[in-house]
Protein backbone atom coordinates (compact mmCIF):
# COMPACT_ATOMS: atom_id res chain seq x y z
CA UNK A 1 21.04 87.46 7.30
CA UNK A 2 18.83 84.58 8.53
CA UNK A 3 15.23 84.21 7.99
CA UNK A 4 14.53 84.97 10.91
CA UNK A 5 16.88 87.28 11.90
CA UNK A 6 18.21 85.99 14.37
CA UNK A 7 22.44 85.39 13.76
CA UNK A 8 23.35 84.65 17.26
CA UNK A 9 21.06 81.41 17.51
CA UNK A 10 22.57 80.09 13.67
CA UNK A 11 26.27 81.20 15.06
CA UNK A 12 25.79 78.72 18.03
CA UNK A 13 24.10 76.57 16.54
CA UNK A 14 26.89 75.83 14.24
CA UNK A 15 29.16 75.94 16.38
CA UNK A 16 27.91 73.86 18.23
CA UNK A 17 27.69 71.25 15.31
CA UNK A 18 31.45 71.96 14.78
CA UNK A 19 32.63 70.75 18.50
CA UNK A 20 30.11 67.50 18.72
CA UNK A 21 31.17 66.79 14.95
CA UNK A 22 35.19 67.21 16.14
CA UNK A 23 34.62 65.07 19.19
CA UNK A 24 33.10 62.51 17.00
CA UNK A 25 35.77 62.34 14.99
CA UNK A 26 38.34 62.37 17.73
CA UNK A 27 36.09 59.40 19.37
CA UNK A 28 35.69 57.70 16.12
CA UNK A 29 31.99 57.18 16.42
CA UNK A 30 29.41 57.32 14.37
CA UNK A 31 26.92 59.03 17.09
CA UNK A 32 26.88 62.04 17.13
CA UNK A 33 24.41 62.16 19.56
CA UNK A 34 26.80 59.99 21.90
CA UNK A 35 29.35 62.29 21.92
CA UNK A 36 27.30 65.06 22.86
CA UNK A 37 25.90 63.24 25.35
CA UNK A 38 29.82 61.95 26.50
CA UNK A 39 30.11 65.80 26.04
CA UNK A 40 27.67 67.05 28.44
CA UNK A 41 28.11 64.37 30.91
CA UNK A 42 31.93 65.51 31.21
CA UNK A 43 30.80 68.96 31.36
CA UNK A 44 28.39 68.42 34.55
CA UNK A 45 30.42 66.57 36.63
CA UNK A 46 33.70 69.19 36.07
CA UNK A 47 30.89 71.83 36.49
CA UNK A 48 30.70 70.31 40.17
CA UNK A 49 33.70 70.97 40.80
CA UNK A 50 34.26 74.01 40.51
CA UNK A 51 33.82 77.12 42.31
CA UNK A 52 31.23 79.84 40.53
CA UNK A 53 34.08 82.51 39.82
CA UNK A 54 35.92 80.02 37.57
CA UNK A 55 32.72 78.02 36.44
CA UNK A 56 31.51 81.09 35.02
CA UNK A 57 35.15 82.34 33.20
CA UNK A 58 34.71 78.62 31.84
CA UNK A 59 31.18 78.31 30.96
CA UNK A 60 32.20 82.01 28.83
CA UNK A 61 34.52 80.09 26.40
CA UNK A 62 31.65 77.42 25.24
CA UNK A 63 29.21 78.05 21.97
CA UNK A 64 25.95 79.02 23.61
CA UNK A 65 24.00 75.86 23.34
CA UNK A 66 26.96 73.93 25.01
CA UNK A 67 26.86 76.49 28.13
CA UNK A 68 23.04 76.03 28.71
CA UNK A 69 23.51 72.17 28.65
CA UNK A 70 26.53 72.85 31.06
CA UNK A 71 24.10 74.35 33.46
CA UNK A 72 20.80 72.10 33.13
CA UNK A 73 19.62 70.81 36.30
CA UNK A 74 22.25 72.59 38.27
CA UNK A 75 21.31 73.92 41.57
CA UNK A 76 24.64 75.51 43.26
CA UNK A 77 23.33 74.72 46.57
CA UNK A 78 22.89 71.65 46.14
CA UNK A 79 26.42 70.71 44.97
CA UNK A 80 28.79 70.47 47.63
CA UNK A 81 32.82 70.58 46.03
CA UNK A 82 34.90 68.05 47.33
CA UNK A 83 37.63 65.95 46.67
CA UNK A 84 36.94 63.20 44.57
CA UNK A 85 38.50 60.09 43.55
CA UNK A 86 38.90 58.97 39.35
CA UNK A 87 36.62 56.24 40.31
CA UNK A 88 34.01 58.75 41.11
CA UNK A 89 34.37 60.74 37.45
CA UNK A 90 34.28 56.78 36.03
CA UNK A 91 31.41 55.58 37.67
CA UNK A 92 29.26 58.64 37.11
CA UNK A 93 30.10 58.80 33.48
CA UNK A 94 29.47 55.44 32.86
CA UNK A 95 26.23 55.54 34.41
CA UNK A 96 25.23 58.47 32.54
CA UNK A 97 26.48 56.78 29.62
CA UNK A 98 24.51 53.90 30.30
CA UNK A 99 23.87 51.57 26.91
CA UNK A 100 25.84 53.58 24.47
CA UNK A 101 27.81 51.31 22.93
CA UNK A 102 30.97 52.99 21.31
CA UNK A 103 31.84 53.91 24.66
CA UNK A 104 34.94 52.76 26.37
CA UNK A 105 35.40 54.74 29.42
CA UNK A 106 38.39 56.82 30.33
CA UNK A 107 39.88 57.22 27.00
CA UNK A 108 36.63 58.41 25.87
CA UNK A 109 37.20 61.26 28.71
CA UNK A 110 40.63 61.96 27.73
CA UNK A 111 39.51 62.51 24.13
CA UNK A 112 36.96 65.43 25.75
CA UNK A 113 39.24 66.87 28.03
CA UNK A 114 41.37 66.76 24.53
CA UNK A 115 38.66 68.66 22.77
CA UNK A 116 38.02 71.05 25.33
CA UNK A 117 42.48 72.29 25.44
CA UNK A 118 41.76 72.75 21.52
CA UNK A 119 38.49 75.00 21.81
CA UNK A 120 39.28 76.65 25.02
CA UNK A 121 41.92 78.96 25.72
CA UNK A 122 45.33 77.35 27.12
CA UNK A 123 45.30 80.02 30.00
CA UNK A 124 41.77 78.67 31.08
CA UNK A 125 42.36 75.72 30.67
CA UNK A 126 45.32 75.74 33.37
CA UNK A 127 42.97 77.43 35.47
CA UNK A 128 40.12 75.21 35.13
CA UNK A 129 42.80 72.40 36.23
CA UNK A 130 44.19 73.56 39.07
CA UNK A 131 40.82 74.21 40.31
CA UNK A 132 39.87 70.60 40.01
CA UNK A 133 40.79 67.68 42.12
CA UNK A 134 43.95 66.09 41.98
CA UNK A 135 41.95 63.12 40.71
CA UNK A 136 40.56 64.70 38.02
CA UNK A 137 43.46 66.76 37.11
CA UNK A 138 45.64 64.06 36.70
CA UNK A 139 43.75 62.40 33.77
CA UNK A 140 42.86 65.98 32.23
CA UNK A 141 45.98 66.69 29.80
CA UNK A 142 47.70 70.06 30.29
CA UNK A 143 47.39 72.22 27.25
């Protein structure tokens, strides 16, 4: 038992430290805080692509913490879905990325879209997919 009793905060919490730590190590950098930042910046920009059903049967799969940064500043209605281009995903993630150093674009991606088919289930994952643009698709590995 935790101080303060309250489990399900530690249990995210931690794992929560265990995905950014993985990622980090999978990026090879020493940030931590870059990689959750490369982390959540992938997540928002699939999360606008998706439709709510399948957003939601994602957003399920990820360590508490990791879900609520998923849906910070989201407002449905204000995120039309519609085909995008790979530039699109590059540009906005760079941008987001802005001065962090260790990052070198679409590899980078790859390696979250890598973390994500080891932490999420293979069957979501395919689903999550073929949801997505072809765009983005293509550059997300299947599982």
């Amino acid at each position: 038992m935790t101080a303060q009793g309250l489990e399900v905060i530690d249990h995210t919490v931690h794992t929560t430290h265990e995905w950014i730590n993985e990622l980090a190590g999978r990026l090879d950098w020493t940030s931590k805080r870059s990689a959750l930042r490369l982390l959540r910046t992938v997540l928002h920009h699939v999360r606008d692509h998706l439709l709510i059903d399948e957003l939601a049967q994602f957003s399920a799969q990820l360590p508490l913490l990791l879900r609520g940064m998923m849906f910070e500043e989201w407002v449905p209605k204000h995120t039309p879905i519609k085909e995008r281009h790979v530039g699109d995903l590059d540009d906005y993630i760079r941008t987001q990325m802005g001065d962090t150093e260790e990052y070198r674009g679409r590899p980078d991606v790859i390696k979250v879209f890598d973390l994500l088919n080891a932490r999420i289930s293979a069957g979501e994952v395919n689903d999550i997919r073929a949801s997505l643009p072809s765009a983005i698709r293509e550059i997300w590995p299947a599982p």
